[in-house]
N, C-alpha and C. Protein backbone atom coordinates (compact mmCIF):
# COMPACT_ATOMS: atom_id res chain seq x y z
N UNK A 1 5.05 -18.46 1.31
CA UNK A 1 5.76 -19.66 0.90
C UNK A 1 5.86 -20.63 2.07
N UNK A 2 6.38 -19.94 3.08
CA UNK A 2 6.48 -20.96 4.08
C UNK A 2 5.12 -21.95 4.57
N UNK A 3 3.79 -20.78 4.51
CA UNK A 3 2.85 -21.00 4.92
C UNK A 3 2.37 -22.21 4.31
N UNK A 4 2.37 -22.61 3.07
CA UNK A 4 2.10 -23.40 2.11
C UNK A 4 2.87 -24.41 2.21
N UNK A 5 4.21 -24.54 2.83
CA UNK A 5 5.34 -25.61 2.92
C UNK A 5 4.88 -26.57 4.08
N UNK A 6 4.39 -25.56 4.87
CA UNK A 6 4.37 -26.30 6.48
C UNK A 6 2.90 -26.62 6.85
N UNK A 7 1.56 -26.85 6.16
CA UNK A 7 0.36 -26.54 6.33
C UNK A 7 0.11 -28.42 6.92
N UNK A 8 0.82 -29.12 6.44
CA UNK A 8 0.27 -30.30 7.23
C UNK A 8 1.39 -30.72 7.76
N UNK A 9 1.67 -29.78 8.06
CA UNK A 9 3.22 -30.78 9.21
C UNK A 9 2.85 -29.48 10.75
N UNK A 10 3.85 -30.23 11.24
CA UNK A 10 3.92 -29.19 12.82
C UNK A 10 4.33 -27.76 12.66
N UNK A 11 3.36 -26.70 12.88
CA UNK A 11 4.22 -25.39 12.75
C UNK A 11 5.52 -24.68 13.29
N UNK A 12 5.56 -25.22 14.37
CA UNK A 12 7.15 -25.27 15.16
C UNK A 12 7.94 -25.73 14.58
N UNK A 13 8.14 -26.36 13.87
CA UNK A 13 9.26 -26.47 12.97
C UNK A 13 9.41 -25.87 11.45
N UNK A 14 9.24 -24.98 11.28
CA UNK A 14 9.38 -24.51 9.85
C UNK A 14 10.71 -23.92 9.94
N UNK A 15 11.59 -23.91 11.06
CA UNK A 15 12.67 -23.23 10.96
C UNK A 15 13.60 -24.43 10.11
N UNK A 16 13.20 -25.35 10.16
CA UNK A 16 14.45 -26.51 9.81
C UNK A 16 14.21 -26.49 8.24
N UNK A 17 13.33 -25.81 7.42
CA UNK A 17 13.62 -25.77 6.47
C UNK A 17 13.79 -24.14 5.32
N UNK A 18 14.42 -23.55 6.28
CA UNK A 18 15.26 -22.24 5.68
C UNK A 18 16.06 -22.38 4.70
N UNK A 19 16.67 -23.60 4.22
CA UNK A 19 17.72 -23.24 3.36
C UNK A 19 16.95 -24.15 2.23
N UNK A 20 15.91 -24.42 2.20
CA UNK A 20 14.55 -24.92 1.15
C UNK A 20 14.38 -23.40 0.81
N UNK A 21 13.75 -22.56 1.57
CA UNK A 21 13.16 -21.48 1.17
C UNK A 21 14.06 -20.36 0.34
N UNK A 22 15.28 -20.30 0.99
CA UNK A 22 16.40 -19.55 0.93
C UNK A 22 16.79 -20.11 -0.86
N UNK A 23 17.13 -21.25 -1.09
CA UNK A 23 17.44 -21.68 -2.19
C UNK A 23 16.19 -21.32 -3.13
N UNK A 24 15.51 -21.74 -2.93
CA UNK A 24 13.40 -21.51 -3.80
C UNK A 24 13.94 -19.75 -4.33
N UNK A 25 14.10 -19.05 -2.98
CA UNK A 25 13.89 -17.63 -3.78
C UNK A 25 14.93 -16.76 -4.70
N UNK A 26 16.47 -17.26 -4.43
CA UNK A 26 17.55 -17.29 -4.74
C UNK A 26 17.53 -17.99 -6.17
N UNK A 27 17.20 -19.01 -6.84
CA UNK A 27 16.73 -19.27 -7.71
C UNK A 27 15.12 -19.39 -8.76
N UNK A 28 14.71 -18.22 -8.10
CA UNK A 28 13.27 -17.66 -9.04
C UNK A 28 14.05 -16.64 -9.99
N UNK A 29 13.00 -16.31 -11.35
CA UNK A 29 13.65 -15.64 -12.03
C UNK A 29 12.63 -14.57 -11.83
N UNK A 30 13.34 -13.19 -11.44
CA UNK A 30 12.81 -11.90 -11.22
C UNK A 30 11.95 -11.38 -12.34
N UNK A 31 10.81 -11.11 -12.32
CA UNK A 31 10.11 -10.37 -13.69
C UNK A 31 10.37 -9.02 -14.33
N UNK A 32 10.85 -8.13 -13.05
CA UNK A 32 11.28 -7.28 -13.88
C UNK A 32 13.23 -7.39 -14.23
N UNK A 33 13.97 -8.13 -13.75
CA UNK A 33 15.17 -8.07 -13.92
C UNK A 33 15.27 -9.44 -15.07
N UNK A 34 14.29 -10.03 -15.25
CA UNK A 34 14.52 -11.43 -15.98
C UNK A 34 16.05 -12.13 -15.57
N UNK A 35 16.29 -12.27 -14.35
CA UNK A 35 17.53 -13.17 -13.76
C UNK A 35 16.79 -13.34 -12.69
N UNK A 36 17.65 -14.42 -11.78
CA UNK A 36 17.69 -14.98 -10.68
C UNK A 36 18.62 -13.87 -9.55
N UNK A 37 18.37 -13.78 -8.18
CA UNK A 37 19.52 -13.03 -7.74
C UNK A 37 20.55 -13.69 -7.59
N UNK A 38 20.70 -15.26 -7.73
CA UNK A 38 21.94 -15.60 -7.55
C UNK A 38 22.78 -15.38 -9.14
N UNK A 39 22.00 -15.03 -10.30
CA UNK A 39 22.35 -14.68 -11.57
C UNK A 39 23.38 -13.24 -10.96
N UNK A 40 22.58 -12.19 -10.19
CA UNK A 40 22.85 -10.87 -10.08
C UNK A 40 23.88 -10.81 -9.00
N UNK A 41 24.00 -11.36 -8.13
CA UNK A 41 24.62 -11.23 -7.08
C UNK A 41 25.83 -12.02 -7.00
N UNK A 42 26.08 -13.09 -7.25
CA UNK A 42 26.69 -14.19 -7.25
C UNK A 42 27.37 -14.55 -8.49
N UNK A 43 26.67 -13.69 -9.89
CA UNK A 43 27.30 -13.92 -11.33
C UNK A 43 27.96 -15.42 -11.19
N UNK A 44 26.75 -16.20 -11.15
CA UNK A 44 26.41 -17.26 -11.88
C UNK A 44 25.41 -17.78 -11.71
N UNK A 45 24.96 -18.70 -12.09
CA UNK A 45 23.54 -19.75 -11.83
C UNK A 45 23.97 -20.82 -10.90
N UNK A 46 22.54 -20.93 -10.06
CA UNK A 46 23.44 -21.88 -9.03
C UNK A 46 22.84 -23.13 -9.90
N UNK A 47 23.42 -24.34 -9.17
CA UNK A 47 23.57 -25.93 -9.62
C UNK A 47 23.33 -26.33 -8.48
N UNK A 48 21.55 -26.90 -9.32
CA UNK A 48 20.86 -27.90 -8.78
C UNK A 48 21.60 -29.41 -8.11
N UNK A 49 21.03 -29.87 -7.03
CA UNK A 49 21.41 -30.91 -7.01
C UNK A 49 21.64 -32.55 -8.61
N UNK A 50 19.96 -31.89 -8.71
CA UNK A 50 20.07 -32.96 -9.95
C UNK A 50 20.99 -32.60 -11.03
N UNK A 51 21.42 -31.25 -11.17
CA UNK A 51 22.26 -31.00 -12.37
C UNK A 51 23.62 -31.46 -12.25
N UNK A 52 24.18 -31.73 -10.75
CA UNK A 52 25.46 -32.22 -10.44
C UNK A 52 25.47 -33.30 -10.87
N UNK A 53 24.62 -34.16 -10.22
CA UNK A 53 24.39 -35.67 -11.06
C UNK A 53 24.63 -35.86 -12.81
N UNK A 54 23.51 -35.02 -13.04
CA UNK A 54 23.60 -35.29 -14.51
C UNK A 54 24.67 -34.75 -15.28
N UNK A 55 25.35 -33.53 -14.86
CA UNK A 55 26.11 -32.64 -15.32
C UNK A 55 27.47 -32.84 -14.81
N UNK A 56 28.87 -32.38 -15.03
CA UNK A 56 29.68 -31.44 -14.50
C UNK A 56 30.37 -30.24 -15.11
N UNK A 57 30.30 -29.36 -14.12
CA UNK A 57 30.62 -28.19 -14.41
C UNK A 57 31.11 -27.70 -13.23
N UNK A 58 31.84 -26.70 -14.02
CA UNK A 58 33.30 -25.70 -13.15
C UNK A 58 32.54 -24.56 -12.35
N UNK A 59 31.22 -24.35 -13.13
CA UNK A 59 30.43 -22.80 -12.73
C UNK A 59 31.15 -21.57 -12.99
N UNK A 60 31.87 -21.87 -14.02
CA UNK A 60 32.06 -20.29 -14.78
C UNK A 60 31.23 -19.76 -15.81
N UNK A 61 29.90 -19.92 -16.02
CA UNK A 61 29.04 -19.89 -17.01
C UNK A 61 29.44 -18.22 -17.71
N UNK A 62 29.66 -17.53 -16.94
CA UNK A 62 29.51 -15.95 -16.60
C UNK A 62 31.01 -15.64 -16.64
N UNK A 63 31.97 -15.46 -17.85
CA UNK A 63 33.17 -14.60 -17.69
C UNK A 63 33.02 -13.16 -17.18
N UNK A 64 33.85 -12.57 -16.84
CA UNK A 64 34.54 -11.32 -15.97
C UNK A 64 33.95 -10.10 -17.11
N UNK A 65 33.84 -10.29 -18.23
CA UNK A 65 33.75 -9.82 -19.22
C UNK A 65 32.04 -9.43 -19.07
N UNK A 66 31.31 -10.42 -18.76
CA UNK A 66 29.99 -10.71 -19.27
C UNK A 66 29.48 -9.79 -18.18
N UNK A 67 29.65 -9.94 -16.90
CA UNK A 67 29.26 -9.68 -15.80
C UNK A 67 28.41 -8.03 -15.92
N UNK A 68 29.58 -6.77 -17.15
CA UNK A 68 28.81 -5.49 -16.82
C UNK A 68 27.86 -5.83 -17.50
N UNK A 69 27.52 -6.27 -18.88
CA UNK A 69 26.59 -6.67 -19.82
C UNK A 69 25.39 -7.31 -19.61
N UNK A 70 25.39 -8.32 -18.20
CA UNK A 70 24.41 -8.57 -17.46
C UNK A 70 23.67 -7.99 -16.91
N UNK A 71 24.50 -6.73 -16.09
CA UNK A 71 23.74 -5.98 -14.99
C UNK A 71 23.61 -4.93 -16.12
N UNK A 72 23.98 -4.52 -17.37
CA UNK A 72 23.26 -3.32 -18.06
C UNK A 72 21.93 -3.92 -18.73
N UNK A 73 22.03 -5.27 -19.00
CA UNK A 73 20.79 -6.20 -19.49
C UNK A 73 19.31 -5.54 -18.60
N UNK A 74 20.15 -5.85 -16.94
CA UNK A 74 19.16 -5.97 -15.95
C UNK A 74 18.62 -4.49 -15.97
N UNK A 75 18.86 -3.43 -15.93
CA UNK A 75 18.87 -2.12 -15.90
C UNK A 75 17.94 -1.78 -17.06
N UNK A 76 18.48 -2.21 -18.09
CA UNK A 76 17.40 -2.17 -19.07
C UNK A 76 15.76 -2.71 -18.58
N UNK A 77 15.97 -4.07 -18.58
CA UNK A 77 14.65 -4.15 -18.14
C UNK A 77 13.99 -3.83 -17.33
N UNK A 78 14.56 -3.51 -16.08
CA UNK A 78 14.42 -2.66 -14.44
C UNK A 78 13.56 -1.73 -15.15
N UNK A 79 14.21 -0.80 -16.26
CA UNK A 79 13.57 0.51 -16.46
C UNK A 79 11.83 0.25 -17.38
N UNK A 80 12.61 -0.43 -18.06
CA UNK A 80 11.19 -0.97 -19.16
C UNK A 80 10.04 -1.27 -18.29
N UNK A 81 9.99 -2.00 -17.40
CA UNK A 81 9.23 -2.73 -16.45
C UNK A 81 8.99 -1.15 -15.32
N UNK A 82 9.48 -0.68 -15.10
CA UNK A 82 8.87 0.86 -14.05
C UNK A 82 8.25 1.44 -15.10
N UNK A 83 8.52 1.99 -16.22
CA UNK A 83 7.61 2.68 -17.19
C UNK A 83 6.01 1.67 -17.43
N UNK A 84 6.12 0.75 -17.79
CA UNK A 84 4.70 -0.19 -17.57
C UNK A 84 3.99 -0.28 -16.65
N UNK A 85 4.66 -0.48 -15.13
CA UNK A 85 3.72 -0.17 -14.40
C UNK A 85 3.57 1.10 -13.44
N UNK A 86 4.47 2.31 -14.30
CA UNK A 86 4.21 3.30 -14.09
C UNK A 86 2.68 3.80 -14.67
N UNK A 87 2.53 3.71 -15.66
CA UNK A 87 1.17 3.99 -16.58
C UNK A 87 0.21 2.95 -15.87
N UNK A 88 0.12 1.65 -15.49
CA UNK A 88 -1.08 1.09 -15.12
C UNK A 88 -1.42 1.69 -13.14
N UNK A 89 -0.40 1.56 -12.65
CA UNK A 89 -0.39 2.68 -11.24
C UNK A 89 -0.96 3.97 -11.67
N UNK A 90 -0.66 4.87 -12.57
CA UNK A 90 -0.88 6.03 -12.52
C UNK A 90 -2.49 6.04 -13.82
N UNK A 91 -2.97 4.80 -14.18
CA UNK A 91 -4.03 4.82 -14.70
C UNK A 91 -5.50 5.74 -14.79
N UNK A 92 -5.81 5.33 -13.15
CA UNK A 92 -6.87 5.65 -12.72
C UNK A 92 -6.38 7.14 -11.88
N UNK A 93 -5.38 7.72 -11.80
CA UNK A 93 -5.33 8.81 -10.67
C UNK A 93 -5.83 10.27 -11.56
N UNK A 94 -6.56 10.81 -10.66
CA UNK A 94 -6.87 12.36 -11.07
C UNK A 94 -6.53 12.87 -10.56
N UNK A 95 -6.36 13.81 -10.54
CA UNK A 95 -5.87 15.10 -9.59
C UNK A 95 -6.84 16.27 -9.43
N UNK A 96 -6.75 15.53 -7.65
CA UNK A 96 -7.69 16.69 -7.00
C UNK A 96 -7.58 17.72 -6.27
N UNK A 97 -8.03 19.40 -6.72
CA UNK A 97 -7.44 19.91 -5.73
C UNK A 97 -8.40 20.63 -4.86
N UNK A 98 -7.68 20.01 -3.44
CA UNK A 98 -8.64 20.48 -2.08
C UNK A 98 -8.40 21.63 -1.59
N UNK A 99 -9.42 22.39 -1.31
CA UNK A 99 -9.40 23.87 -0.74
C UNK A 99 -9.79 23.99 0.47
N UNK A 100 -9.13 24.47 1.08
CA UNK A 100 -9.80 25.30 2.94
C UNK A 100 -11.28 25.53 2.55
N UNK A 101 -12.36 24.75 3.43
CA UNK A 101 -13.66 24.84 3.37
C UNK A 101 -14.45 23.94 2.80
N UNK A 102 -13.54 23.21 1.63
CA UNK A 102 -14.59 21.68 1.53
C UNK A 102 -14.97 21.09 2.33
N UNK A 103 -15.41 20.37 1.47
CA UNK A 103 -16.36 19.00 2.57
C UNK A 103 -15.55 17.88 2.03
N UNK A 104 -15.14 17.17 2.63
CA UNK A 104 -14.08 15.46 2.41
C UNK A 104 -15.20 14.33 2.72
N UNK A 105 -14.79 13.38 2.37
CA UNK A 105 -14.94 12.30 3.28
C UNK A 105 -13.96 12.03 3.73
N UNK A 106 -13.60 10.92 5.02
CA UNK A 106 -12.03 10.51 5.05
C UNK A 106 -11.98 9.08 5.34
N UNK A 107 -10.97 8.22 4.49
CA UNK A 107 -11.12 6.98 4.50
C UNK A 107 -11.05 6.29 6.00
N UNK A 108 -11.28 5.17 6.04
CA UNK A 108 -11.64 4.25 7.58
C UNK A 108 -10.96 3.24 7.08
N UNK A 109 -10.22 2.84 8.51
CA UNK A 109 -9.55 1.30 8.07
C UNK A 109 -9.72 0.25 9.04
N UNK A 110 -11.17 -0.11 9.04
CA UNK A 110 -11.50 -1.15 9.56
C UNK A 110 -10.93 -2.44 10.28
N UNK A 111 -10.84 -2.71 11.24
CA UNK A 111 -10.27 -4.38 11.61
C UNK A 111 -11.41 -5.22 11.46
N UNK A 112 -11.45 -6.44 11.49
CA UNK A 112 -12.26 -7.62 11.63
C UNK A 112 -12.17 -8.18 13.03
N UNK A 113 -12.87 -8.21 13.79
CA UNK A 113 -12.80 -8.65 15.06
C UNK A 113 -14.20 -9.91 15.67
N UNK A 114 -13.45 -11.03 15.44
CA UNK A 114 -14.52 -12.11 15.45
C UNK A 114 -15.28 -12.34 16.76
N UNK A 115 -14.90 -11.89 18.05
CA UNK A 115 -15.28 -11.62 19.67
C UNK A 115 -16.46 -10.62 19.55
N UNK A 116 -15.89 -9.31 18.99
CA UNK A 116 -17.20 -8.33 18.25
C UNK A 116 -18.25 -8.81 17.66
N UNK A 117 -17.74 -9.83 16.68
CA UNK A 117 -18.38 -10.44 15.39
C UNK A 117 -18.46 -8.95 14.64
N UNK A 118 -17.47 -8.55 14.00
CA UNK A 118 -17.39 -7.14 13.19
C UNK A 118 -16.23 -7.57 12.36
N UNK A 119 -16.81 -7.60 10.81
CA UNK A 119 -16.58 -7.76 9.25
C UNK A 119 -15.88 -6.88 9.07
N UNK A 120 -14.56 -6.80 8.46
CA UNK A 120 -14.09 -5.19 7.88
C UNK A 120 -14.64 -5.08 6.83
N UNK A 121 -15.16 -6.22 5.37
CA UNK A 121 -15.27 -6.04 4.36
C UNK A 121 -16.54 -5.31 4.34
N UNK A 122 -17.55 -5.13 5.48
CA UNK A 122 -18.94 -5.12 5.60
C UNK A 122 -19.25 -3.39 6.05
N UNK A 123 -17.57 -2.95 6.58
CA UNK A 123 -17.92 -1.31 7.14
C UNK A 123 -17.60 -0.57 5.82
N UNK A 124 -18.19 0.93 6.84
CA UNK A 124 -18.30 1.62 5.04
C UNK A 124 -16.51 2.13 5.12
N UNK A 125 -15.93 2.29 3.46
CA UNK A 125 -14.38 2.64 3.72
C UNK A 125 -14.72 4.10 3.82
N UNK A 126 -15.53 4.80 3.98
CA UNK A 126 -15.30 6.42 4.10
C UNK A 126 -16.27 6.49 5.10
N UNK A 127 -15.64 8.30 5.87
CA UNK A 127 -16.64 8.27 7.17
C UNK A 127 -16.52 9.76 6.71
N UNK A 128 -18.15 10.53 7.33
CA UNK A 128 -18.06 11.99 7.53
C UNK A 128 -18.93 12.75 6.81
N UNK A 129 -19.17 13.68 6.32
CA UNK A 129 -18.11 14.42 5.65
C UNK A 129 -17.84 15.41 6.88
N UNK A 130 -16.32 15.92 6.57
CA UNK A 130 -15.67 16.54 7.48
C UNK A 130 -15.07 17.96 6.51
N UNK A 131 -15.51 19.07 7.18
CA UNK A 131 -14.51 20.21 6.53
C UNK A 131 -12.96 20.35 6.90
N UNK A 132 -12.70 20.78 5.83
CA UNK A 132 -11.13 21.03 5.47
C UNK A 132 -10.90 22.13 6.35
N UNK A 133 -9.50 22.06 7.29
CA UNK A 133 -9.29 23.62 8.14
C UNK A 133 -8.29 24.20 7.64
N UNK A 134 -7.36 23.31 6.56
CA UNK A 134 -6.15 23.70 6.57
C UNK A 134 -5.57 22.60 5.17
N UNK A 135 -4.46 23.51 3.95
CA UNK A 135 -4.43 22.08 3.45
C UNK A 135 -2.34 22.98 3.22
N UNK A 136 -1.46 21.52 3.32
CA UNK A 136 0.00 22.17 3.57
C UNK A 136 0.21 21.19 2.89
N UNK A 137 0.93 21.14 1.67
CA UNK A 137 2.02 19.71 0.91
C UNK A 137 0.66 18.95 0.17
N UNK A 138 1.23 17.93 0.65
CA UNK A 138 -0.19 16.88 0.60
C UNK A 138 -1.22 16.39 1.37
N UNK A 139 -1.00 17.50 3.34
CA UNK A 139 -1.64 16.84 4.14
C UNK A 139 -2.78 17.57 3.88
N UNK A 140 -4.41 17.42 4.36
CA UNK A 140 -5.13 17.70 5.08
C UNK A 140 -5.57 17.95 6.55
N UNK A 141 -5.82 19.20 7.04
CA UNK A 141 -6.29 19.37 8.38
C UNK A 141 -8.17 19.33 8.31
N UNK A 142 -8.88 18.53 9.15
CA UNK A 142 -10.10 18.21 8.97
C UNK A 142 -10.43 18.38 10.89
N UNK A 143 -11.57 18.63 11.37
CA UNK A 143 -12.04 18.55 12.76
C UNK A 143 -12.66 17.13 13.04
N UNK A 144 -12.14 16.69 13.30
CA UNK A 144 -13.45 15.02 13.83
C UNK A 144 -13.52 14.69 15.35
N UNK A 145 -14.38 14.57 15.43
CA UNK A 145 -14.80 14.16 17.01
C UNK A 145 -14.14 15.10 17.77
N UNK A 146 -14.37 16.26 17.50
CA UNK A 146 -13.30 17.05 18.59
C UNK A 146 -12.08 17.63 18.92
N UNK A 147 -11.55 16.73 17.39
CA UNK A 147 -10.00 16.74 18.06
C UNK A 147 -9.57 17.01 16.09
N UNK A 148 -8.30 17.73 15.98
CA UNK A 148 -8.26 18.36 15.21
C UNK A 148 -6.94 17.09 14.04
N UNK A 149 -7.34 16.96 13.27
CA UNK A 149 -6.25 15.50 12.37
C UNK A 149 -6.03 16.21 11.36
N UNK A 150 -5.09 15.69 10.80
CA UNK A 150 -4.01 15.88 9.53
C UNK A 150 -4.21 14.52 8.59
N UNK A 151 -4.50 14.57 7.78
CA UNK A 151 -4.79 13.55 6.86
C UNK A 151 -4.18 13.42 5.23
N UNK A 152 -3.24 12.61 4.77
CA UNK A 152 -2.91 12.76 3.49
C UNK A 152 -4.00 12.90 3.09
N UNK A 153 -3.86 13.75 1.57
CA UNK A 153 -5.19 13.54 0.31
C UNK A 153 -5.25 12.57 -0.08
N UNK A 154 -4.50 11.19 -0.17
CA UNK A 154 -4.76 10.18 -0.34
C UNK A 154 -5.83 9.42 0.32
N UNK A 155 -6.09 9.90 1.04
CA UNK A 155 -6.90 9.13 2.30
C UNK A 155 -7.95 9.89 2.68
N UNK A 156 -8.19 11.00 1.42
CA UNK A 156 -9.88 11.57 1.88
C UNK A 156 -10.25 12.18 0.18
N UNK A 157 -11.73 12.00 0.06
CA UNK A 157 -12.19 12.17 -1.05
C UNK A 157 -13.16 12.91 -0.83
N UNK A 158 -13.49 14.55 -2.14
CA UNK A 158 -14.12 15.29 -1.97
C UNK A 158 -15.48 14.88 -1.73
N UNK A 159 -16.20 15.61 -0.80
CA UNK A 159 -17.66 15.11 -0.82
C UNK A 159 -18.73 15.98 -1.32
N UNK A 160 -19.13 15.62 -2.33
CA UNK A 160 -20.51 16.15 -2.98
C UNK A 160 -22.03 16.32 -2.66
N UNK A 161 -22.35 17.12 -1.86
CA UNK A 161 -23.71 17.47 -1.04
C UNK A 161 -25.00 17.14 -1.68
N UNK A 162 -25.82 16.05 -1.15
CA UNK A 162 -27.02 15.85 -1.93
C UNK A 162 -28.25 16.47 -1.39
N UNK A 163 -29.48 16.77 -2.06
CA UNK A 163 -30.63 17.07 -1.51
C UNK A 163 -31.19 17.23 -0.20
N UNK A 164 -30.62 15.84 0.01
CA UNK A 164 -31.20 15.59 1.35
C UNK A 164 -30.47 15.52 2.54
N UNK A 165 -29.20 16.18 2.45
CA UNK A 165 -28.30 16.48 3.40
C UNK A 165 -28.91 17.80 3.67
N UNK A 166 -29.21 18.84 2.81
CA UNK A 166 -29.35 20.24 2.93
C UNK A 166 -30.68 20.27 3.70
N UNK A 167 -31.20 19.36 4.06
CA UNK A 167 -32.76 19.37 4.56
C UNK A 167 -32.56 18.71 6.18
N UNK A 168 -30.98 17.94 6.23
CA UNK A 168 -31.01 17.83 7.63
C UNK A 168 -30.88 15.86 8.02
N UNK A 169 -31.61 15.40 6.82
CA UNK A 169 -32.05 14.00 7.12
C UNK A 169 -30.94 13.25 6.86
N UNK A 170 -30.68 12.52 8.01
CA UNK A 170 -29.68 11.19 7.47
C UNK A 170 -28.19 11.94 7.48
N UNK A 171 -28.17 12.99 8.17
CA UNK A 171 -26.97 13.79 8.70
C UNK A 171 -26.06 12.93 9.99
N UNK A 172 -26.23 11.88 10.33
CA UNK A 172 -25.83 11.24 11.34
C UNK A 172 -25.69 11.19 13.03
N UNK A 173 -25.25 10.81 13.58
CA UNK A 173 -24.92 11.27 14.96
C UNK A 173 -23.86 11.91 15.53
N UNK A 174 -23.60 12.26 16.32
CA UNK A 174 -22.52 13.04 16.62
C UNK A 174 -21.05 12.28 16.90
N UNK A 175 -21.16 11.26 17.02
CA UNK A 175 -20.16 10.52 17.21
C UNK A 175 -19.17 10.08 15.98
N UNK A 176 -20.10 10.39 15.07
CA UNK A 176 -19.56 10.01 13.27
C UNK A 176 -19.06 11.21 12.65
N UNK A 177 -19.09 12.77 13.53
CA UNK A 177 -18.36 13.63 12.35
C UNK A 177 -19.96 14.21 11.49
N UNK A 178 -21.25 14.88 11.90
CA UNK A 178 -22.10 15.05 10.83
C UNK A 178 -21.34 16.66 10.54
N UNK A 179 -22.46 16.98 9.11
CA UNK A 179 -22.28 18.03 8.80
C UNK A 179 -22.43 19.45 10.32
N UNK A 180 -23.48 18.90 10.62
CA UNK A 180 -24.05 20.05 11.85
C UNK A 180 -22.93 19.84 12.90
N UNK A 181 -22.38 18.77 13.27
CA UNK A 181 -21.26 18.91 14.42
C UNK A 181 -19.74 19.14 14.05
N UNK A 182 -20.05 19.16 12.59
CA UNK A 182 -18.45 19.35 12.38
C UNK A 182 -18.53 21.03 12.13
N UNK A 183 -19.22 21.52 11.54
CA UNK A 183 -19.85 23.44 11.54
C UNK A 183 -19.31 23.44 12.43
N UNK A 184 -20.49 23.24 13.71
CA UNK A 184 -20.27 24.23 15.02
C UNK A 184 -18.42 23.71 15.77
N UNK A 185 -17.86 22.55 15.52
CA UNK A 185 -16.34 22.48 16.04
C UNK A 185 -15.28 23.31 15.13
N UNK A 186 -15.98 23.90 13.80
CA UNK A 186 -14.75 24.25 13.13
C UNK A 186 -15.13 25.70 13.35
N UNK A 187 -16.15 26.69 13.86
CA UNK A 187 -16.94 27.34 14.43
C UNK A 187 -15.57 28.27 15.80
N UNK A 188 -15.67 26.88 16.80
CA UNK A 188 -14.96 26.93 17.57
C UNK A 188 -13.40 27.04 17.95
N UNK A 189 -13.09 26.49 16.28
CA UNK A 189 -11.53 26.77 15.99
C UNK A 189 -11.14 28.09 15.62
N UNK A 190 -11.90 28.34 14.59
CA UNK A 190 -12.53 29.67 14.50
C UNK A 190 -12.02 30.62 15.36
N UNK A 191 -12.90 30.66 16.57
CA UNK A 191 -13.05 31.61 17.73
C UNK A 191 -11.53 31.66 18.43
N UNK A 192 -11.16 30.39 18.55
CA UNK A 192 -9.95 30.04 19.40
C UNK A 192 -8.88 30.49 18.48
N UNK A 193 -8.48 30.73 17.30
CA UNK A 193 -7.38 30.88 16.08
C UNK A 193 -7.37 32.63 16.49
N UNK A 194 -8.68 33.00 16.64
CA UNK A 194 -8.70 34.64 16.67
C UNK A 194 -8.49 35.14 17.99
N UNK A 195 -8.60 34.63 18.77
CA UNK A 195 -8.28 34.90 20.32
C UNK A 195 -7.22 35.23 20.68
């Protein structure tokens, strides 16, 4: 909001108009509460400048009475509105379950760095595949580069072995986590767990 307020004026000053912004959001009407928070908080509607002009009023819109009936209004819809986008959130999710010894990928979260000249939209979002050493709750334990990480399952997806992995080609370098360097490090955990 602000960004959009202040785009042809001086950016050093966007502080002088806080009580623009402050009023703007204070009077939006919430989608899932269908009120304003000054509706919810304040039990009443605030009054516009122009409405003083055109209007007068006391600002008791909202008797003492009305006030629980409002906030059970709001509650209602609060809930209606989590069930809707409970189902479109929970749309697409499957449930996967990871075992000690898969193969993952694990997601990457790229920066954009224009000095680099390096795109985030342009890197791949998964790196690896990396075996599973360990799986507790929801984390993942995986070996990468050496060093041993914990990874939500959110943030790694099973990986499915093609043809031409099993033959060696296009297995990567060592710096990326391949199949052959992640073996021989989980190999080594191995040895060290039994020691």
């Amino acid at each position: 909001m602000i960004a959009n307020y202040v785009i042809d004026m001086q950016h050093d000053t966007w502080d002088q108009f806080l009580h623009e912004f402050a009023y703007a959001i204070r009077t939006t009407v919430n989608e899932t509460t269908g009120k304003t928070p000054a509706e919810l908080f304040l039990d009443r509607k605030l009054i516009t400048p122009f409405q003083k002009l055109v209007m007068a009023s006391d600002g008791t819109e909202f008797a003492v009475e009305d006030i629980e009936r409002l906030f059970e209004e709001a509650r209602r819809k609060t809930e209606t509105k989590q069930e809707k986008w409970k189902k479109y959130y929970n749309r697409h999710r499957r449930d996967v379950q990871i075992k000690v010894n898969d193969w993952v990928l694990a997601a990457t979260h790229p920066l954009s760095s224009a000095t680099r000249k390096v795109v985030a939209k342009f890197k791949p979002k998964f790196e690896g595949p990396y075996r599973v050493l360990d799986v507790k709750n929801n984390n993942v334990g995986i070996w990468k580069a050496g060093k041993r990480l914990t990874i939500n399952v959110d943030q790694v997806r099973i990986y499915r072995h093609r043809k031409w992995d099993e033959t060696g080609i296009g297995t990567g370098s060592s710096d990326n986590g391949s199949l052959r360097d992640e073996s021989i490090g989980f190999d080594r955990v191995q040895r060290r767990s039994s020691d």
